[in-house]
Protein backbone atom coordinates (compact mmCIF):
# COMPACT_ATOMS: atom_id res chain seq x y z
CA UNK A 1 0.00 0.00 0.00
CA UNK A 2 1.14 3.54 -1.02
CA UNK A 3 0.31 6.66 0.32
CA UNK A 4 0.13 9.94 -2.15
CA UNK A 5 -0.93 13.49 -1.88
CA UNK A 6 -3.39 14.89 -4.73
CA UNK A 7 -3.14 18.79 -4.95
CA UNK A 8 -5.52 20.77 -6.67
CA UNK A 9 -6.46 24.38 -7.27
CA UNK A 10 -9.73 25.21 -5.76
CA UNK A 11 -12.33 25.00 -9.20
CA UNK A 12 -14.80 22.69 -9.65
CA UNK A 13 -13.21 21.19 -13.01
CA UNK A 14 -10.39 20.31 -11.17
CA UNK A 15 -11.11 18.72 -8.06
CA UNK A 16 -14.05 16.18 -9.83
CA UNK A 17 -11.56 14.54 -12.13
CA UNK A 18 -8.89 14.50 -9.52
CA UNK A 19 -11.41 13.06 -7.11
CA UNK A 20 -12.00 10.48 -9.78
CA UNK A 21 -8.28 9.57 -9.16
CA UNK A 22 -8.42 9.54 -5.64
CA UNK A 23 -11.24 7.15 -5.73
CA UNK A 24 -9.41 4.95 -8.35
CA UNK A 25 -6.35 4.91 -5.38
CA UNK A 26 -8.42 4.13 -2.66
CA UNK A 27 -10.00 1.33 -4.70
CA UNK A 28 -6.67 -0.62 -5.27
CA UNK A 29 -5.71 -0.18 -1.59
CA UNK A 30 -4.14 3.03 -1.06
CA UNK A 31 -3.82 6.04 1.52
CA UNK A 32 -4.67 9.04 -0.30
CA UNK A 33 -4.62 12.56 1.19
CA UNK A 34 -6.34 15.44 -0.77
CA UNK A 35 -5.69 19.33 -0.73
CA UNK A 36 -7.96 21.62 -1.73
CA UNK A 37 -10.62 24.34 -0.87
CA UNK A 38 -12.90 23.57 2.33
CA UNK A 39 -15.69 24.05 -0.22
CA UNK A 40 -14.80 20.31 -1.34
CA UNK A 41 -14.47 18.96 2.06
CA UNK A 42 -17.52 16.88 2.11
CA UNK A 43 -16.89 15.54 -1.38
CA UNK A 44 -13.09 14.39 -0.27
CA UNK A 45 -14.13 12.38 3.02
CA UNK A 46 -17.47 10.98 0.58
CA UNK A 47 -14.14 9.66 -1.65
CA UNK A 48 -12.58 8.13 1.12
CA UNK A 49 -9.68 10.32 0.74
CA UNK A 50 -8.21 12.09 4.19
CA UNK A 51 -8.77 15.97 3.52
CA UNK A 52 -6.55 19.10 4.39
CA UNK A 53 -7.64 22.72 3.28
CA UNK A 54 -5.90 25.28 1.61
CA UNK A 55 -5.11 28.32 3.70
CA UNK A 56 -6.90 31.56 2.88
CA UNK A 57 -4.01 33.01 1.06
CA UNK A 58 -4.47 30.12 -1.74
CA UNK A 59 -8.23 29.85 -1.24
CA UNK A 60 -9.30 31.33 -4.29
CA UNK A 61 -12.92 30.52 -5.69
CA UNK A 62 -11.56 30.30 -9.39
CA UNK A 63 -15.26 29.46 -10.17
CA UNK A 64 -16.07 32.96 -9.13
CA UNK A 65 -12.63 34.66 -9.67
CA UNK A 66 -14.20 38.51 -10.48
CA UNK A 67 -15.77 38.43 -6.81
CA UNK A 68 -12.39 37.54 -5.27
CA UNK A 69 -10.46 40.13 -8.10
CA UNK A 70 -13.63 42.76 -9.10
CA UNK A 71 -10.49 44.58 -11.15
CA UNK A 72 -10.87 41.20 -13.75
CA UNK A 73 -14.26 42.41 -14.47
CA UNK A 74 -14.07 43.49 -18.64
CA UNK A 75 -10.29 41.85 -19.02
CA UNK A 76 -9.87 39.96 -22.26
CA UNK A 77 -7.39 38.72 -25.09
CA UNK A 78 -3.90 38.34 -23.02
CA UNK A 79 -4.51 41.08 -20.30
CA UNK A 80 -6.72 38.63 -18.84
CA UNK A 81 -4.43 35.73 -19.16
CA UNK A 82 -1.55 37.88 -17.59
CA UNK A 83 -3.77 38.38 -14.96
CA UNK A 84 -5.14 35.27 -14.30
CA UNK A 85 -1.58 33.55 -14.38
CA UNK A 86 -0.35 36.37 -11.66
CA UNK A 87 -2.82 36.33 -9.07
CA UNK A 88 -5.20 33.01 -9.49
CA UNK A 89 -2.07 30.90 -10.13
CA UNK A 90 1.36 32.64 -9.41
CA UNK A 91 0.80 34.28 -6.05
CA UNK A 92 -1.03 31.25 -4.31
CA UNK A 93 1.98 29.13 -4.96
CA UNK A 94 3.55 30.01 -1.68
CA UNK A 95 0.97 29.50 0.62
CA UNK A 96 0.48 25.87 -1.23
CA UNK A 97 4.30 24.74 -1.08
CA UNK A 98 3.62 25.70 2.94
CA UNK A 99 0.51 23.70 3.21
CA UNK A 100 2.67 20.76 1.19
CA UNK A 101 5.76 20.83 3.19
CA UNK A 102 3.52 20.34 6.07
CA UNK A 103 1.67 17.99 5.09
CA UNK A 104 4.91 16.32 4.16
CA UNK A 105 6.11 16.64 7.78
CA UNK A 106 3.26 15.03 9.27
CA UNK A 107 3.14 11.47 7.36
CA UNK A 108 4.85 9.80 4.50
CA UNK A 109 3.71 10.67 1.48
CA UNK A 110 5.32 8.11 -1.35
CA UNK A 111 3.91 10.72 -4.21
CA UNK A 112 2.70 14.04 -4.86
CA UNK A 113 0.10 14.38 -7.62
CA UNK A 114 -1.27 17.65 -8.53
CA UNK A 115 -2.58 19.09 -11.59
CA UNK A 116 -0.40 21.77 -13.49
CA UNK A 117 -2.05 24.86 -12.12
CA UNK A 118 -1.04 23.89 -8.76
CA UNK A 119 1.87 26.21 -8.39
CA UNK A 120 2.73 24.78 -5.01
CA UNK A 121 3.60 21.69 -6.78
CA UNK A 122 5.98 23.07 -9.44
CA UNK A 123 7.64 25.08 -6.50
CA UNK A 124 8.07 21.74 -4.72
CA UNK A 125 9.56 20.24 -7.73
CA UNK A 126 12.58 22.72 -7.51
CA UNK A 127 13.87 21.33 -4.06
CA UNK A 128 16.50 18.12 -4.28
CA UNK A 129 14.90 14.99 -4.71
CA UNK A 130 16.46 13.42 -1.60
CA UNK A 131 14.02 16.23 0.39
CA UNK A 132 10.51 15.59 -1.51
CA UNK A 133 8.44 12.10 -3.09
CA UNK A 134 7.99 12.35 -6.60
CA UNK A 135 5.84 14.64 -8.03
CA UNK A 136 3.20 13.56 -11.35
CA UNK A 137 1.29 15.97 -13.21
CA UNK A 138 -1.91 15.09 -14.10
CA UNK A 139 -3.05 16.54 -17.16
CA UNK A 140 -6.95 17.30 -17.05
CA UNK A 141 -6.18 19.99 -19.63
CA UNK A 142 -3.96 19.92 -22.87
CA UNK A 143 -0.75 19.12 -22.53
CA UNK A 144 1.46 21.81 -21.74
CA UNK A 145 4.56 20.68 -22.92
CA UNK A 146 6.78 23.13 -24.71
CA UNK A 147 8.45 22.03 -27.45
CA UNK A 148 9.94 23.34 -31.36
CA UNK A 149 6.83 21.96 -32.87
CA UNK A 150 4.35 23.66 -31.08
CA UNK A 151 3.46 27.15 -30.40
CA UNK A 152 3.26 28.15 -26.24
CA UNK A 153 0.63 26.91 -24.56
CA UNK A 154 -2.34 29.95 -23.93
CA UNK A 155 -2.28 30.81 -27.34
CA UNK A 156 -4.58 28.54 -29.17
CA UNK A 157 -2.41 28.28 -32.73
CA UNK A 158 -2.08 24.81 -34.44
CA UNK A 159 0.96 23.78 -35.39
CA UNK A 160 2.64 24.50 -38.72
CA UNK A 161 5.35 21.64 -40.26
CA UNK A 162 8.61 22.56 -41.46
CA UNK A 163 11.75 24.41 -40.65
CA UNK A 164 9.19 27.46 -41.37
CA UNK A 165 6.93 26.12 -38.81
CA UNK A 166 9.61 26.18 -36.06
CA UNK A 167 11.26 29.38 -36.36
CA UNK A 168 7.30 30.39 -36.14
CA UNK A 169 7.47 28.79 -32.84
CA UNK A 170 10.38 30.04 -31.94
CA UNK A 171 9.46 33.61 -32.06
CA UNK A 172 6.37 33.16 -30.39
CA UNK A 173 7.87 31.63 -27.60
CA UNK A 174 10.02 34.29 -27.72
CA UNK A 175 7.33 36.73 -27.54
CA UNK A 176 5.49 34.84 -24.64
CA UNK A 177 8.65 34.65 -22.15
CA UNK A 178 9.85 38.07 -23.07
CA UNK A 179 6.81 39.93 -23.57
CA UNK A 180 3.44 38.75 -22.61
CA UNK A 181 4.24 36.69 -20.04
CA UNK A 182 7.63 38.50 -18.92
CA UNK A 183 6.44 40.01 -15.61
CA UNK A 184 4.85 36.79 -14.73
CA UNK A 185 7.77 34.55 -15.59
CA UNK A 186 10.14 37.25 -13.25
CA UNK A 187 7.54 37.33 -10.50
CA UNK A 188 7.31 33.08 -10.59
CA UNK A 189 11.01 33.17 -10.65
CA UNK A 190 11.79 35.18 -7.79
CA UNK A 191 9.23 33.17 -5.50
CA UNK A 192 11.17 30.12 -6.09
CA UNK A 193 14.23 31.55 -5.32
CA UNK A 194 12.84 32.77 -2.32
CA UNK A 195 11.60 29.57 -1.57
CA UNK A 196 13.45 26.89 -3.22
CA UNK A 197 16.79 29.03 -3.28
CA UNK A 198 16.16 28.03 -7.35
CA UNK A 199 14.82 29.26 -10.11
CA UNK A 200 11.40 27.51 -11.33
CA UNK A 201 14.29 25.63 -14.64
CA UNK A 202 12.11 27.34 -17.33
CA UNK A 203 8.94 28.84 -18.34
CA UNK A 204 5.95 28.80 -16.14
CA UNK A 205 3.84 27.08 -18.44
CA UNK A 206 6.07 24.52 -19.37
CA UNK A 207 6.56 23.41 -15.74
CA UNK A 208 4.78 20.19 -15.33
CA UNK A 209 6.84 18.69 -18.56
CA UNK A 210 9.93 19.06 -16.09
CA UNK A 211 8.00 16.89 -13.49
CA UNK A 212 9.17 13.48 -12.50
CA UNK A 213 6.09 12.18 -14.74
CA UNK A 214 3.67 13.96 -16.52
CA UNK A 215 0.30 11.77 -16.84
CA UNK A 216 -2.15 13.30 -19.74
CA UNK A 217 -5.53 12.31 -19.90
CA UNK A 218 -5.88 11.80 -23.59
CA UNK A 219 -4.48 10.07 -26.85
CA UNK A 220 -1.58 11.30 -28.98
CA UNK A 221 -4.06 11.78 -31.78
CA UNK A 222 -5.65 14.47 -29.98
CA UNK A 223 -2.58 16.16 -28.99
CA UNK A 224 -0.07 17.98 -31.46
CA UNK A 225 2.69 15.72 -32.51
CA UNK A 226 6.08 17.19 -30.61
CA UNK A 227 9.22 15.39 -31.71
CA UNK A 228 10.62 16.48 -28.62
CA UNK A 229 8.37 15.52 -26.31
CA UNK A 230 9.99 14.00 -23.23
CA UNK A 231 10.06 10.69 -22.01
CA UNK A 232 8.11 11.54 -18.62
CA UNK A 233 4.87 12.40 -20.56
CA UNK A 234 2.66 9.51 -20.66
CA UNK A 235 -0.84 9.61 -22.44
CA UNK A 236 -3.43 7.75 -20.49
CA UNK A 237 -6.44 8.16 -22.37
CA UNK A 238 -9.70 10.24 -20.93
CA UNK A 239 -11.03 9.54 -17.94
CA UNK A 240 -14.42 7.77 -17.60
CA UNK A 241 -17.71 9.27 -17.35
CA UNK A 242 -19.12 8.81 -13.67
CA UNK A 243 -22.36 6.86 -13.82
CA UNK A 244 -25.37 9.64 -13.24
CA UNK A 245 -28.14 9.18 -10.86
CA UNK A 246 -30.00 11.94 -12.56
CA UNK A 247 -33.63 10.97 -13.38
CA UNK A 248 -34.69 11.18 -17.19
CA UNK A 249 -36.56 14.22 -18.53
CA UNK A 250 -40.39 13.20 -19.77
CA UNK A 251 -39.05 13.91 -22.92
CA UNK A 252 -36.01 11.59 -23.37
CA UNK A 253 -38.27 8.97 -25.75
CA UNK A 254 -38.03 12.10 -28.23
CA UNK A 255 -34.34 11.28 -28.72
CA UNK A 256 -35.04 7.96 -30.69
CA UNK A 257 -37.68 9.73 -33.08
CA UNK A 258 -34.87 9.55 -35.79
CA UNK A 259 -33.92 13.45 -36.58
CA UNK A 260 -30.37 14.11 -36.11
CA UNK A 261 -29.30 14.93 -32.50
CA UNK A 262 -27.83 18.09 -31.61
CA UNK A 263 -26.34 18.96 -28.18
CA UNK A 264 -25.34 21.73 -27.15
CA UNK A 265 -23.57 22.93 -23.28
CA UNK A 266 -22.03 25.69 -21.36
CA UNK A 267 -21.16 22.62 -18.63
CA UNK A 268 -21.68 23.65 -15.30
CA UNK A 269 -19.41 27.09 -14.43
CA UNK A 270 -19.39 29.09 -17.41
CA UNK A 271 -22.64 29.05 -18.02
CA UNK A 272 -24.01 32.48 -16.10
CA UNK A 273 -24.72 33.88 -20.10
CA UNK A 274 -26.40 31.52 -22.59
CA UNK A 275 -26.39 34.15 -24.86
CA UNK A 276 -22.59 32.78 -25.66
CA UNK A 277 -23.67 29.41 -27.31
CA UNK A 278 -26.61 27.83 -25.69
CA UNK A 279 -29.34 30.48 -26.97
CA UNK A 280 -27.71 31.24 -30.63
CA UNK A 281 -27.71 27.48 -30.88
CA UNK A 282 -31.28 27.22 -29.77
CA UNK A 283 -32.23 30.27 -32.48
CA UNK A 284 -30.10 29.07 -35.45
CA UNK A 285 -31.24 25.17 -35.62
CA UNK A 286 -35.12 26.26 -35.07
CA UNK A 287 -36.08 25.88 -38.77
CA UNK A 288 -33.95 22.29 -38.91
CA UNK A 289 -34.73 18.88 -39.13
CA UNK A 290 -32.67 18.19 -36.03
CA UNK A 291 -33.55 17.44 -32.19
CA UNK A 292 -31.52 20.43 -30.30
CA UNK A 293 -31.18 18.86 -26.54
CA UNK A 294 -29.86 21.80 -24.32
CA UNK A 295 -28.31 21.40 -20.73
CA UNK A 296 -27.96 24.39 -18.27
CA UNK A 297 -25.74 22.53 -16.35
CA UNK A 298 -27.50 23.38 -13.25
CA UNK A 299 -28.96 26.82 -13.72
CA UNK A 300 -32.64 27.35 -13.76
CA UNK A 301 -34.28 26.55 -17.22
CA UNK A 302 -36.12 29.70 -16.89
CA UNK A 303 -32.94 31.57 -17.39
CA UNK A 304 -33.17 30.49 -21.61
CA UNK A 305 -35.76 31.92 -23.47
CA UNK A 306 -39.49 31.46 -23.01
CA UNK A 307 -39.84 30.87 -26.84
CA UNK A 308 -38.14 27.98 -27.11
CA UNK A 309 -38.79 26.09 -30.52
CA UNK A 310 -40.67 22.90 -31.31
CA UNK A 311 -37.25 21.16 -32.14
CA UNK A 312 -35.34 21.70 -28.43
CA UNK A 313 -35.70 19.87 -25.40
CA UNK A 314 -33.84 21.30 -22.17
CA UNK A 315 -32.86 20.07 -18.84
CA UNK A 316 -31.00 20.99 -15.97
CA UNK A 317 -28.70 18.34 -15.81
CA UNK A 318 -28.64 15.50 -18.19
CA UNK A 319 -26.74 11.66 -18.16
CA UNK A 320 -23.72 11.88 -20.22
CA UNK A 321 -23.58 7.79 -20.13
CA UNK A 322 -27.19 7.92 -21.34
CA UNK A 323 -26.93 10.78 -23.23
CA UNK A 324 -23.69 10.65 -25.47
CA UNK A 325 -24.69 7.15 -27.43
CA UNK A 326 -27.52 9.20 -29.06
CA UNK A 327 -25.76 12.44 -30.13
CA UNK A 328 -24.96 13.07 -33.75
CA UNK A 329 -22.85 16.60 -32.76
CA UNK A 330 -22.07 18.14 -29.92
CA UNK A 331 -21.53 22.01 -29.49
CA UNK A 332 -19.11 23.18 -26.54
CA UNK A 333 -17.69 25.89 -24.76
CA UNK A 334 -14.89 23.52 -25.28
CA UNK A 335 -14.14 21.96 -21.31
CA UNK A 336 -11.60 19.26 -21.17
CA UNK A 337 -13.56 16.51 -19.81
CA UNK A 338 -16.99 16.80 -22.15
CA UNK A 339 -15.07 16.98 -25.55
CA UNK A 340 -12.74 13.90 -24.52
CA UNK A 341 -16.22 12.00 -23.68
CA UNK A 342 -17.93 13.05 -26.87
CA UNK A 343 -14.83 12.45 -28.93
CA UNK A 344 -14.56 8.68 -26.78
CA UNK A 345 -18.44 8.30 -28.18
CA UNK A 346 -16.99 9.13 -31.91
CA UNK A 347 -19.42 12.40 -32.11
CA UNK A 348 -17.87 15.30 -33.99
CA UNK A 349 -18.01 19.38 -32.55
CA UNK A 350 -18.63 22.60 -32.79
CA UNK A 351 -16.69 25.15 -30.35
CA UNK A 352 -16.60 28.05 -29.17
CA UNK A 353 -14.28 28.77 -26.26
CA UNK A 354 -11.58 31.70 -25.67
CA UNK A 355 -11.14 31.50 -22.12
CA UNK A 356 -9.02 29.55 -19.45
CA UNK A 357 -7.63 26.35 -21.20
CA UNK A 358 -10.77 26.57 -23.50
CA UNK A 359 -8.73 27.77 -26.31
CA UNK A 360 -6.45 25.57 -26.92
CA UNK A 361 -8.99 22.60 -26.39
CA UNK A 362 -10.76 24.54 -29.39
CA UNK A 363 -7.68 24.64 -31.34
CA UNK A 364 -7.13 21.09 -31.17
CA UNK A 365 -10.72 19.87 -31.90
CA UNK A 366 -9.66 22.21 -35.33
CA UNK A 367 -7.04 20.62 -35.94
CA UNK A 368 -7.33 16.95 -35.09
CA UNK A 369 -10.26 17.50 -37.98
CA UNK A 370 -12.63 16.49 -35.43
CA UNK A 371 -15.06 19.50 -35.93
CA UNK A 372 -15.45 23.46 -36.14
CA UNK A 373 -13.64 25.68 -33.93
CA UNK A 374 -15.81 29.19 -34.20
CA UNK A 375 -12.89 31.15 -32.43
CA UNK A 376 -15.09 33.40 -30.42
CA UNK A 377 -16.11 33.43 -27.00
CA UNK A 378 -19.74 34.96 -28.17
CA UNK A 379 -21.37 32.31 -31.12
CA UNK A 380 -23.20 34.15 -33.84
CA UNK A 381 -26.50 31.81 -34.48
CA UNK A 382 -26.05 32.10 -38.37
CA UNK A 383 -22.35 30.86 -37.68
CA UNK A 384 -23.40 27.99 -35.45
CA UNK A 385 -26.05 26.63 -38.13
CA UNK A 386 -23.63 26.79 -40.48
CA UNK A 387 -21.21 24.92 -38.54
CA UNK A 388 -23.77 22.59 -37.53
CA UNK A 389 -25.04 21.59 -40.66
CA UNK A 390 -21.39 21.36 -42.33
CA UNK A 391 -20.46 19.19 -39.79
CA UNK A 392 -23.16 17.01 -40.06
CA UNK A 393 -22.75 16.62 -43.79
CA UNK A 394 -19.05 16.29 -44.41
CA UNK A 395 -17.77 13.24 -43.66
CA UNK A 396 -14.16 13.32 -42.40
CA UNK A 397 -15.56 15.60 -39.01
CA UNK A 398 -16.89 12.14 -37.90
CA UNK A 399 -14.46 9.55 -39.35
CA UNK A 400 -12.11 11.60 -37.14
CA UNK A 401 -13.85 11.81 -34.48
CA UNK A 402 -14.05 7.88 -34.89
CA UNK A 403 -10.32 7.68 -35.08
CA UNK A 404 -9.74 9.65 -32.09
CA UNK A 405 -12.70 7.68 -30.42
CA UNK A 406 -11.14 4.52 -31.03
CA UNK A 407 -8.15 5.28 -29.92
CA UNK A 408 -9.61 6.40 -26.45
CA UNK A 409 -11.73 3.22 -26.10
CA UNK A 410 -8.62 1.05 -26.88
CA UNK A 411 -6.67 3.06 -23.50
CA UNK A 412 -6.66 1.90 -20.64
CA UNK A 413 -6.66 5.24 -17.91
CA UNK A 414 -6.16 3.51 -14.59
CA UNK A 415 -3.12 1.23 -15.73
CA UNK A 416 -1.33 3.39 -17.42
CA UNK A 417 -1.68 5.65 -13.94
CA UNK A 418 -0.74 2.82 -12.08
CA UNK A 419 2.29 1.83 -13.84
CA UNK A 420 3.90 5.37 -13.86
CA UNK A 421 2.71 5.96 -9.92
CA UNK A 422 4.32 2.40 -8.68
CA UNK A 423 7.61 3.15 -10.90
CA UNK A 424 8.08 6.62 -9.77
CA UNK A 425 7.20 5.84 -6.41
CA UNK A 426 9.25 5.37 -3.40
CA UNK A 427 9.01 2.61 -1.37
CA UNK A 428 7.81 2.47 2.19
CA UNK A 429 11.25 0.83 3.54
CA UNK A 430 13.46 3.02 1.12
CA UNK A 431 14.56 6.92 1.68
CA UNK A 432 13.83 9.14 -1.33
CA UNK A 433 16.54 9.78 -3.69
CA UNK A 434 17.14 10.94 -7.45
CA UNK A 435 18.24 7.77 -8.91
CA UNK A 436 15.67 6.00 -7.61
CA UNK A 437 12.75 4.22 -10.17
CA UNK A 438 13.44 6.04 -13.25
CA UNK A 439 10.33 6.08 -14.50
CA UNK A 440 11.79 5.80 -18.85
CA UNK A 441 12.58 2.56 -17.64
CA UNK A 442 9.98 1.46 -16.12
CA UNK A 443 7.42 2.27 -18.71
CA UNK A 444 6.53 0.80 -22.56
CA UNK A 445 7.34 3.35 -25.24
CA UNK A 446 4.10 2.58 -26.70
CA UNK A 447 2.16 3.56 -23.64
CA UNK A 448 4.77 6.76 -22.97
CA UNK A 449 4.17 7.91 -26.74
């Protein structure tokens, strides 16, 4: 039996697929010990999972960031990413290596896992192995990985082949470290100096790729091919769907009447204005011969539009296990988790995300060829039927959504985790030290590529 620590910033698509690993742990007979927001308290000990709370300094509601920072109110473009990065992220870090050194102190801890917004954890990284377990990244958003053959991570641009296609990369990341990013790279820097009496070894958004493994919840043909990738990062495949206990809508017999099935989300945080997606896609498929099935993810259905057409069924919540197998498209704000289950159920896309880690998820549903990537934040409803109808009438959107779909079904999630976890991991009877399981050896190439 092992006993690990699972770190994770305090948002609500965070802590649910991380709890979904602590479960997993628990299951096969580990200790697990999970730090996070007090809001999740309840949900932790319901996992079986021993809970310890972030202190106030780190306790940021990043579900409701603008009430914690009302100066983010009307940010946008890479203003708000410098912002976010500085004071949701950056300045948090402290307080979390504190809370993880202590925790640390109290009990053995044979690894650290913590998603790669958990500054703490690339903080923690920095100190000599011989003083710290191993620490994994979990990746429950695209990889960030920097690499020649991919533009930085926050900027949502595809990648572009050739010796052209690099020194395109190249200047970007030049213009990310040195200029967008370059008071939050100095301002990262100096609080691992201060802490670590290091630097953080690169840039901050390349961090968890300098972990001692680097689990990524998806398949290599959703991700951009990096000829340099390293040989920590190991692609899992997605996460399964937790079986729903929420009842069927009176309606659900509609979904088998044979018209095309159209879904369409704002999941369950970024969904305060359905005039972003939900209500243009509502407005634009009216006239079609297609079954629009709407979820407010929580929010009261009163908040769409009374005049809803004959052609859309809505529901507060709705059971992705039940759900998915009947959906011909699926149009997203583009969050992690939902496109990796539509894509695992073959079903093609249409997005439209510009915030967080929505962007680049966008970018790659573009360029995997798995559907439409709108590239706003705010969907037009003549752009969304468009997009709707060309994806349901060309072809290669689905056959590569079935490719990428296959290729999730055929991964296996929980060993993969295992196998990197019990190589990296240091024994119960053993002391820590930096030679110790390394985990390229330890690991198939065909599961680590």
């Amino acid at each position: 039996m092992s006993s690990h620590l699972i770190a994770c910033t305090p948002a609500h698509g965070h802590v649910l697929p991380l709890l979904q690993v602590a479960r997993h742990l628990i299951e096969r007979g580990d200790e697990v010990t999970f730090l996070t927001s007090a809001r999740y308290a309840e949900r932790v000990v319901a996992a079986g999972a021993r809970f310890v709370a972030l202190p106030a300094a780190a306790d940021i509601d990043l579900d409701d960031a603008d009430s914690a920072f009302p100066e983010r109110k009307g940010l946008t473009g890479t203003a708000a990413l410098r912002f976010d990065m500085s004071n949701l992220f950056v300045r948090p870090g402290v307080a979390q290596l504190a809370t993880l050194r202590t925790v640390l102190a109290e009990r053995r801890i044979d690894s650290v896992l913590a998603e790669p917004l958990f500054l703490g954890a690339a903080l923690l990284q920095q100190l000599p192995r011989g003083e710290r377990p191993p620490v994994i990244a979990l990746g429950i958003f695209p990889l960030g990985v920097g690499s020649r053959d991919a533009a930085p991570f926050g900027l949502g641009i595809a990648p572009m082949a050739g010796p052209i296609g690099r020194l395109r990369n190249a200047a970007l990341r030049t213009i990310a470290e040195r200029v967008i990013f370059r008071r939050v790279q100095k301002e990262a820097e100096d609080l691992a100096r201060q802490e670590t009496g290091r630097g953080l070894g690169g840039f901050i958004l390349d961090w968890a790729g300098r972990a001692d493994a680097y689990v990524q919840f998806t398949v290599e043909e959703f991700e951009y091919p990096r000829s340099d990738l390293p040989s920590t990062v190991h692609f899992a495949g997605s996460l399964p769907a937790a079986p729903s206990a929420h009842e069927l809508p009176e309606w659900w017999g509609d979904l088998d009447a044979g018209a095309p099935v159209v879904h369409v989300t704002q999941g369950t945080i970024a969904n305060s204005d359905f005039s972003q997606l939900v209500q243009p896609t509502i407005d634009a498929l009216r006239d079609s011969d297609v079954l629009v099935v709407a979820s407010t993810g929580g929010r009261p259905l009163g908040d769409l539009s009374s005049d809803l057409p004959a052609n859309a069924r809505v529901a507060e919540y709705l059971p992705y296990d039940a759900l998915l197998p009947k959906v011909d498209v699926m149009v997203t704000n583009g969050g992690y988790g939902g496109v990796q289950q539509a894509l695992r159920h073959e079903i093609p896309l249409v997005v439209a995300g510009r915030t967080e880690d929505k962007v680049e998820v966008c970018a790659r549903v573009a360029w995997s060829g798995a559907g439409v990537d709108l590239r706003t934040q705010t969907a037009a409803a003549a752009d969304v039927r468009a997009a709707v109808h060309r994806v349901l009438n060309e072809p290669s959107f689905r056959s590569n959504a079935s490719r990428i779909g296959r290729a999730l079904r055929a991964a296996d999630p929980w060993q993969t985790l295992d196998r990197v976890i019990d190589a990296r991991a240091t024994p119960r009877d053993a002391a820590p030290g930096p030679d110790r399981h390394p985990v390229s050896d330890q690991i198939p190439d065909a599961e680590r590529r």
